[in-house]
N, C-alpha and C. Protein backbone atom coordinates (compact mmCIF):
# COMPACT_ATOMS: atom_id res chain seq x y z
N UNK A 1 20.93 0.52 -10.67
CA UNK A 1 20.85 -0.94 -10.58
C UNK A 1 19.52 -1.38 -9.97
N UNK A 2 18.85 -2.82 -10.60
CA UNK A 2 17.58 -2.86 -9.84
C UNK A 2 18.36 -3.80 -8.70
N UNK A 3 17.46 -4.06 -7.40
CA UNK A 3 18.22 -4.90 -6.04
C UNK A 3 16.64 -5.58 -5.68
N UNK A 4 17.20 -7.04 -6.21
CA UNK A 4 16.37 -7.71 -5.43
C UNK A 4 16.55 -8.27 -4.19
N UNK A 5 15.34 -8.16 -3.31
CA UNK A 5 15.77 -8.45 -1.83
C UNK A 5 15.06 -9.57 -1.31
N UNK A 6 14.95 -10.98 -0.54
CA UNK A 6 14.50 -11.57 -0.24
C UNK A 6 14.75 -11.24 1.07
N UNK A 7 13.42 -11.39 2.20
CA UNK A 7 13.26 -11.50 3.29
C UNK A 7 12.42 -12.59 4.03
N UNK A 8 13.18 -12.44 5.48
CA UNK A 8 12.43 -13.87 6.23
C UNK A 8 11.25 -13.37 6.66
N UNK A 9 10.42 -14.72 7.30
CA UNK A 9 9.28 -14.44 8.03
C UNK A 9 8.91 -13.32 8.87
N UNK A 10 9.90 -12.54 9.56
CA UNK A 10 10.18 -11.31 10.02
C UNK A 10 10.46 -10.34 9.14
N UNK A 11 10.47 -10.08 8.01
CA UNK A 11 10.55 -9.02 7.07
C UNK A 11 12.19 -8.71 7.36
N UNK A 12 12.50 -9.40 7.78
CA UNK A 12 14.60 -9.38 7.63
C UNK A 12 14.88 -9.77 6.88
N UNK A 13 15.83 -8.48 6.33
CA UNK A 13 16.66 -8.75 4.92
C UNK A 13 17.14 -9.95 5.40
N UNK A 14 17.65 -10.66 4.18
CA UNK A 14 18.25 -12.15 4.52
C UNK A 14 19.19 -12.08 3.44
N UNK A 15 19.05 -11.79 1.62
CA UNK A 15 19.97 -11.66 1.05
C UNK A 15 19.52 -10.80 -0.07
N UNK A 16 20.40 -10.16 -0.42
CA UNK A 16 20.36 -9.13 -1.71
C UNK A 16 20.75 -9.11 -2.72
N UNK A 17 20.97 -9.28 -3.68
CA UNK A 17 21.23 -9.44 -4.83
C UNK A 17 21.24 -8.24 -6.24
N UNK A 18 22.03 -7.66 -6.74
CA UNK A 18 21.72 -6.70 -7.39
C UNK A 18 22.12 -6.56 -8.70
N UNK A 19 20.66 -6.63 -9.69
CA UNK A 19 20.66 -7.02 -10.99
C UNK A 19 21.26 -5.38 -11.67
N UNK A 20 21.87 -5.38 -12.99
CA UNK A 20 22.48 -3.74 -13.31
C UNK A 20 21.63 -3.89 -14.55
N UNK A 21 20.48 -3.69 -15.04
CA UNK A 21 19.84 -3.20 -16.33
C UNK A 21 19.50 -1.91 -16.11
N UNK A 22 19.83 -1.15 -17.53
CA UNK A 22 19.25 0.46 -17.25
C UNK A 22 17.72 0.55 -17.15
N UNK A 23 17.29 1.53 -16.45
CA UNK A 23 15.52 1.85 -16.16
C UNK A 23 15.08 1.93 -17.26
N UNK A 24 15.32 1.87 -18.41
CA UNK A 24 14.88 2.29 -19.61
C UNK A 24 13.95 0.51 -20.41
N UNK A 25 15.08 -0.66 -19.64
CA UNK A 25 14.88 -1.83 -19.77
C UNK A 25 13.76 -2.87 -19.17
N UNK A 26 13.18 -1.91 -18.32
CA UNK A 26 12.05 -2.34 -17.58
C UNK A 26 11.02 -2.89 -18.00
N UNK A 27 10.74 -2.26 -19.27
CA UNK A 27 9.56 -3.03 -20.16
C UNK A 27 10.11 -4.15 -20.76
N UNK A 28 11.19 -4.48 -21.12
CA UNK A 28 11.64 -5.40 -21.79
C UNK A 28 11.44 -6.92 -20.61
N UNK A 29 11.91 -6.10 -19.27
CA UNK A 29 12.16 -7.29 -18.60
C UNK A 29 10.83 -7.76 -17.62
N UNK A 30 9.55 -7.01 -18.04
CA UNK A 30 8.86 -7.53 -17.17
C UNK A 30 7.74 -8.67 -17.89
N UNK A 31 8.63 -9.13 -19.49
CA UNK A 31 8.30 -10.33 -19.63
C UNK A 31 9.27 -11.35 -19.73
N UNK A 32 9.96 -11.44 -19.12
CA UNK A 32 11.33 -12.17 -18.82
C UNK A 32 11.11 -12.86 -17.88
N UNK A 33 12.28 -13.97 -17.64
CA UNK A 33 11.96 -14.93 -16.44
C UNK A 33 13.55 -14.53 -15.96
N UNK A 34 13.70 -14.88 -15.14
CA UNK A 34 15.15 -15.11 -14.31
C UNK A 34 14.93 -16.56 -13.78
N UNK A 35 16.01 -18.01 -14.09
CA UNK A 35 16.43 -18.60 -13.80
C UNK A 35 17.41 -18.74 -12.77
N UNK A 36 17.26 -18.99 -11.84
CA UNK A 36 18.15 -19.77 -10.88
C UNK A 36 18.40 -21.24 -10.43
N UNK A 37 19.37 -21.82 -10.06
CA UNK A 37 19.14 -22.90 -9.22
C UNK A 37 20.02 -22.52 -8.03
N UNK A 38 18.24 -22.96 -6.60
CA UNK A 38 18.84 -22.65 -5.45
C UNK A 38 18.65 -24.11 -4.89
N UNK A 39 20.01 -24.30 -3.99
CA UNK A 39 19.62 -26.13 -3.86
C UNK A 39 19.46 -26.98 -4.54
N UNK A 40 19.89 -26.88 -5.82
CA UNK A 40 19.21 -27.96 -6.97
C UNK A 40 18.40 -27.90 -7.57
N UNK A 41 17.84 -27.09 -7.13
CA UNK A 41 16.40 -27.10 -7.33
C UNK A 41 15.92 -25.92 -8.29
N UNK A 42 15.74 -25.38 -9.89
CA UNK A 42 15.65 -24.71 -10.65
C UNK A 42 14.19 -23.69 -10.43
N UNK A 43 14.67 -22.58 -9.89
CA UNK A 43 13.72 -22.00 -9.49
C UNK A 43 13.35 -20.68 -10.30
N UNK A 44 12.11 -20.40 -10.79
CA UNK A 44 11.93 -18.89 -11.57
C UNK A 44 11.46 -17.58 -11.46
N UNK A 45 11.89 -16.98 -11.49
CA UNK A 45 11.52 -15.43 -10.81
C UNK A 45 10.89 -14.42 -12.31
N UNK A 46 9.96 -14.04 -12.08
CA UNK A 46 9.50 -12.74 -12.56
C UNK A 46 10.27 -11.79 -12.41
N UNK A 47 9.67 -10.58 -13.08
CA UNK A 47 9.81 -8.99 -12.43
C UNK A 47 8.79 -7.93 -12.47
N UNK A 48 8.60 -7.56 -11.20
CA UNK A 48 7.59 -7.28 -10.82
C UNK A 48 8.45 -5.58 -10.64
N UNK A 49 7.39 -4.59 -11.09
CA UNK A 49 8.16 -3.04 -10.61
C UNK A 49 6.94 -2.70 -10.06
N UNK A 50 6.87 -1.46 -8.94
CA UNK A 50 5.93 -1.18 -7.93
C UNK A 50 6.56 0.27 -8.38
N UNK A 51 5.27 1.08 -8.57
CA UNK A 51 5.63 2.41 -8.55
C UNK A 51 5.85 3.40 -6.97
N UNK A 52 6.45 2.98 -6.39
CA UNK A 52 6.11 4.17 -5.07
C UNK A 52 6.89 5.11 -4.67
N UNK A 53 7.65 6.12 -6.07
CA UNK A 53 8.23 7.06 -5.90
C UNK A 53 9.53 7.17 -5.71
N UNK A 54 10.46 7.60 -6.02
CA UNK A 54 11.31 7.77 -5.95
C UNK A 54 12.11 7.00 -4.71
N UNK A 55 13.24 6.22 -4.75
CA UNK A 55 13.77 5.77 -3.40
C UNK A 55 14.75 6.87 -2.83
N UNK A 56 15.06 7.38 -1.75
CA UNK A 56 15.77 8.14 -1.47
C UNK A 56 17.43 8.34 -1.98
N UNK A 57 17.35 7.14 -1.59
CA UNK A 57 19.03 6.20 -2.15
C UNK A 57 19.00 6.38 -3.75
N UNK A 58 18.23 5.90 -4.52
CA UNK A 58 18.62 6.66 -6.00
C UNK A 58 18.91 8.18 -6.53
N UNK A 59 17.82 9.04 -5.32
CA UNK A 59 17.71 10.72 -6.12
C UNK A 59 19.08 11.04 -5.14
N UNK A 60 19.71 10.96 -4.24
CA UNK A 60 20.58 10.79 -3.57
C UNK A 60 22.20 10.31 -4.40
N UNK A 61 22.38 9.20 -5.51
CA UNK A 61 22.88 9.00 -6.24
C UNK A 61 23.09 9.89 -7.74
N UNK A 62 21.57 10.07 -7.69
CA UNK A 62 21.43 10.77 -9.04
C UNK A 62 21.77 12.25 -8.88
N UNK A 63 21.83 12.61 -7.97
CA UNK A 63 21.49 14.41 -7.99
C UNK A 63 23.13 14.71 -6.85
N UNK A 64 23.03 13.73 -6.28
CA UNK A 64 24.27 14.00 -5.31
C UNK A 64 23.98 13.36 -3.92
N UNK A 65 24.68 13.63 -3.25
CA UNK A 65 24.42 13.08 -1.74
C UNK A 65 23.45 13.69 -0.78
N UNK A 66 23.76 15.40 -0.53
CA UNK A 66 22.67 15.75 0.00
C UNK A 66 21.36 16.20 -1.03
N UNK A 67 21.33 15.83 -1.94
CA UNK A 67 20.51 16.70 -3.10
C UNK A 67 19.14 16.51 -2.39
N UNK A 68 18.62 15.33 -1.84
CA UNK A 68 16.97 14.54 -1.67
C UNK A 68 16.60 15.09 0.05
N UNK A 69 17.60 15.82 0.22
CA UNK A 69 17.37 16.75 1.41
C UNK A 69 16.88 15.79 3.06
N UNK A 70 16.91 14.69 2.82
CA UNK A 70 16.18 13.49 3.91
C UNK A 70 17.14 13.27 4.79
N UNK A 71 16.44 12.69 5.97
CA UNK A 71 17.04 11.86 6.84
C UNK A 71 17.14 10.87 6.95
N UNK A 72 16.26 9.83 6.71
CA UNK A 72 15.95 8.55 6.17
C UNK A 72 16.33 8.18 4.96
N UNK A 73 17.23 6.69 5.52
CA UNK A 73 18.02 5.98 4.73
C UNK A 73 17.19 5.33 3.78
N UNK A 74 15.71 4.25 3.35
CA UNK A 74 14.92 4.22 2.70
C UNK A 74 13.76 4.22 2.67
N UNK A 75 13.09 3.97 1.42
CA UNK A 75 11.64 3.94 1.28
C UNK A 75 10.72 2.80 2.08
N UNK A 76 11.38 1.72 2.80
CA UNK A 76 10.42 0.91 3.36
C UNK A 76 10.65 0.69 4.80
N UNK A 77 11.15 1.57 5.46
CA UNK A 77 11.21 1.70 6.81
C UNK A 77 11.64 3.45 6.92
N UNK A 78 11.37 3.35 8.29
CA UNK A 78 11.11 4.84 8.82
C UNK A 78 12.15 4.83 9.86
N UNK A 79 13.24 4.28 9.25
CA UNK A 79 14.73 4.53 10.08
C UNK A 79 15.38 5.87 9.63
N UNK A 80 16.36 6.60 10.69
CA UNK A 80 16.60 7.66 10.09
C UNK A 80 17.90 7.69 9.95
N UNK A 81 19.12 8.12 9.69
CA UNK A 81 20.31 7.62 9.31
C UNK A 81 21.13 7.67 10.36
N UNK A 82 20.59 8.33 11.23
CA UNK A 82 21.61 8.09 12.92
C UNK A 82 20.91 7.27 13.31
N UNK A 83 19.47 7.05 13.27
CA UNK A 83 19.18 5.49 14.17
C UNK A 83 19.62 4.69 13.59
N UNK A 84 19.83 4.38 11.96
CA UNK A 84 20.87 2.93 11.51
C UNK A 84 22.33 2.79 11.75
N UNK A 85 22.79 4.31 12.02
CA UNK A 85 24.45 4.23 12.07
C UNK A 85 24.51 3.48 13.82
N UNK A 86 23.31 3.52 14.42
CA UNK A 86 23.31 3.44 15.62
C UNK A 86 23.41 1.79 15.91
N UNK A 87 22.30 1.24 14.98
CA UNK A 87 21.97 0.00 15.29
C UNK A 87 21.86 -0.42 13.45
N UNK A 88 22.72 -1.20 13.53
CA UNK A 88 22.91 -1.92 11.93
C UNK A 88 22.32 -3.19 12.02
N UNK A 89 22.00 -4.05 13.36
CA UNK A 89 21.68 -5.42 13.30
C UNK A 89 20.19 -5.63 12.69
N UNK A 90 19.24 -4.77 13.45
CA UNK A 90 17.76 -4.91 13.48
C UNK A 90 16.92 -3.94 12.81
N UNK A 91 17.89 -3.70 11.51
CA UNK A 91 17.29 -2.99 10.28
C UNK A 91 15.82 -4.34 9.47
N UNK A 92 14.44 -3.49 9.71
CA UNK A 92 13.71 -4.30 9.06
C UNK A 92 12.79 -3.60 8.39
N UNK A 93 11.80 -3.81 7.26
CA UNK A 93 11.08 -3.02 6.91
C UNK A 93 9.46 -3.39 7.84
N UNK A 94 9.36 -2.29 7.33
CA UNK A 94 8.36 -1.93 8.86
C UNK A 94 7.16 -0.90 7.75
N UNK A 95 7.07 -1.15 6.62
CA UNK A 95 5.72 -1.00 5.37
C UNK A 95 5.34 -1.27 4.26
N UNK A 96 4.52 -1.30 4.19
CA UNK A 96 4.30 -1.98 2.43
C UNK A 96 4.00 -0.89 1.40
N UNK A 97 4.17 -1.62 0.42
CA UNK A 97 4.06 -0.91 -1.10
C UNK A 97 2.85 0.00 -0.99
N UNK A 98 2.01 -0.69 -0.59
CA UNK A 98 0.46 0.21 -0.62
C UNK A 98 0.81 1.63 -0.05
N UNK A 99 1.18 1.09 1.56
CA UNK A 99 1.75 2.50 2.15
C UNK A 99 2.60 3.67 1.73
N UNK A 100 3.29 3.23 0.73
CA UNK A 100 4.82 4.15 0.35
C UNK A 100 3.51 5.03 -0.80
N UNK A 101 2.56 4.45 -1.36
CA UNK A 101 1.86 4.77 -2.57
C UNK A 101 1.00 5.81 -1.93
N UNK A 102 0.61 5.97 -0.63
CA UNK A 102 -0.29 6.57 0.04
C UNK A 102 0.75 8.11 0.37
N UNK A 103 1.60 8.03 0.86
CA UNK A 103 3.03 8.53 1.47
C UNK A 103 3.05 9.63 -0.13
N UNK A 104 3.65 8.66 -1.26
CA UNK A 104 4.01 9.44 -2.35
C UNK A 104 2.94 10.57 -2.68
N UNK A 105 1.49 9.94 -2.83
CA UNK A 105 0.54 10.54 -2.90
C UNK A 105 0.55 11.92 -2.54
N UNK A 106 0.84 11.61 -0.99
CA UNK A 106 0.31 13.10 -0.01
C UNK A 106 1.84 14.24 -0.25
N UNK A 107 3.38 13.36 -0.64
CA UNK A 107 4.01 14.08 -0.81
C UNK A 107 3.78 14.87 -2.43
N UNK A 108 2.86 14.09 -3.36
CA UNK A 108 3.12 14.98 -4.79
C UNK A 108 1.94 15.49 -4.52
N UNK A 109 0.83 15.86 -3.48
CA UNK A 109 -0.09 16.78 -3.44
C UNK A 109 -0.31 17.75 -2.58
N UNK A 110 0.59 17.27 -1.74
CA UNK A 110 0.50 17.99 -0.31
C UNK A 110 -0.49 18.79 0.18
N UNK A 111 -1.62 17.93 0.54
CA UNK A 111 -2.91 18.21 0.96
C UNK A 111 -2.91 19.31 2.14
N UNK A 112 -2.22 18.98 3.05
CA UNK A 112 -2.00 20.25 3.98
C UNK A 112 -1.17 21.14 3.74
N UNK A 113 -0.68 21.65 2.82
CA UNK A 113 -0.11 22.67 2.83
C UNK A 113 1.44 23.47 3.64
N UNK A 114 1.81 22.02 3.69
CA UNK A 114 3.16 22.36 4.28
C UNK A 114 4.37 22.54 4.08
N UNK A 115 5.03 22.90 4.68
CA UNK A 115 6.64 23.16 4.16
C UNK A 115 7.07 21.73 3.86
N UNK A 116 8.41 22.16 2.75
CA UNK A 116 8.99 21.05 2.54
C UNK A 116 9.59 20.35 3.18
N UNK A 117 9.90 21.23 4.40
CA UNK A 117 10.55 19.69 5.59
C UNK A 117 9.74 19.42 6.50
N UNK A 118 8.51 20.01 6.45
CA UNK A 118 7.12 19.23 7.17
C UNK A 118 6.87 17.99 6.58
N UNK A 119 6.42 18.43 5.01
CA UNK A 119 6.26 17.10 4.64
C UNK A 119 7.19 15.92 4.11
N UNK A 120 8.47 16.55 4.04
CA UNK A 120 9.23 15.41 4.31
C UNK A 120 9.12 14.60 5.42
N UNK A 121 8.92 15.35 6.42
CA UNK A 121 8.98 14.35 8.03
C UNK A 121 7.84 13.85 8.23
N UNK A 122 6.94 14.03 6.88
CA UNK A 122 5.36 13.21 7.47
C UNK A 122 5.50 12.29 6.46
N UNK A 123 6.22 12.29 5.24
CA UNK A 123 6.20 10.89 4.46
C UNK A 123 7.37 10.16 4.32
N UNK A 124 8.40 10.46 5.67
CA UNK A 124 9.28 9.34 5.95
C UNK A 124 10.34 8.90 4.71
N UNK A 125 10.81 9.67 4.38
CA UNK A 125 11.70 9.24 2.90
C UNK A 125 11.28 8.91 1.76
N UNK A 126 9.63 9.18 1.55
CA UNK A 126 8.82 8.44 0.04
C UNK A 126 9.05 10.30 -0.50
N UNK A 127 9.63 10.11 -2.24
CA UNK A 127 9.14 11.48 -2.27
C UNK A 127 9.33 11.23 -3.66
């Protein structure tokens, strides 16, 4: 499913929404509009896709639960799944797209030469 997320001025989730087209539909829909009315007020959304690798939460779905071998719950924060089971209120993302692209990078090249749960723990759930 794709999940669109709007966040506040603080990068807090605020509401989520989750559209179900297969990945295959992506080209179709990134000349599409999405219509809403929020408030009355008829508002239009694009779709925009950002390549930055795999989200944990999908290869996790796709392959199984432990398949993506991580600790971290997703790709745009560097929470790990006992610090969210810990604290559910003040989940925020804490990087941007650019970053996850930098992250994916070093995980599909792995410039230093490290084990796979080295560099899992140096690119934070991007893989």
């Amino acid at each position: 499913p794709l999940c669109l997320m709007l966040a506040d001025e603080s990068d807090h989730e605020t509401l989520t929404a989750i559209l179900s087209p297969l990945i295959a539909e992506r080209e179709a829909m990134k000349s599409s509009e999405l219509m809403l009315e929020i408030g009355g007020i008829l508002r239009s959304f694009k779709f925009i896709f950002r390549g930055t690798g795999y989200d944990e939460k999908l290869v996790r779905e796709v392959e199984g639960l432990e398949a993506s071998g991580s600790i971290f719950i997703c790709t745009l924060c560097d929470a790990t799944r006992l610090e969210a089971s810990q604290n559910l209120v003040f989940h925020s993302i804490t990087r941007s797209h650019s970053e996850n692209l930098q992250r994916y990078e070093t995980w599909r090249a792995n410039p230093y030469h490290e084990s796979v749960d080295e560099l899992r723990d140096r690119v934070k759930g991007v893989s």
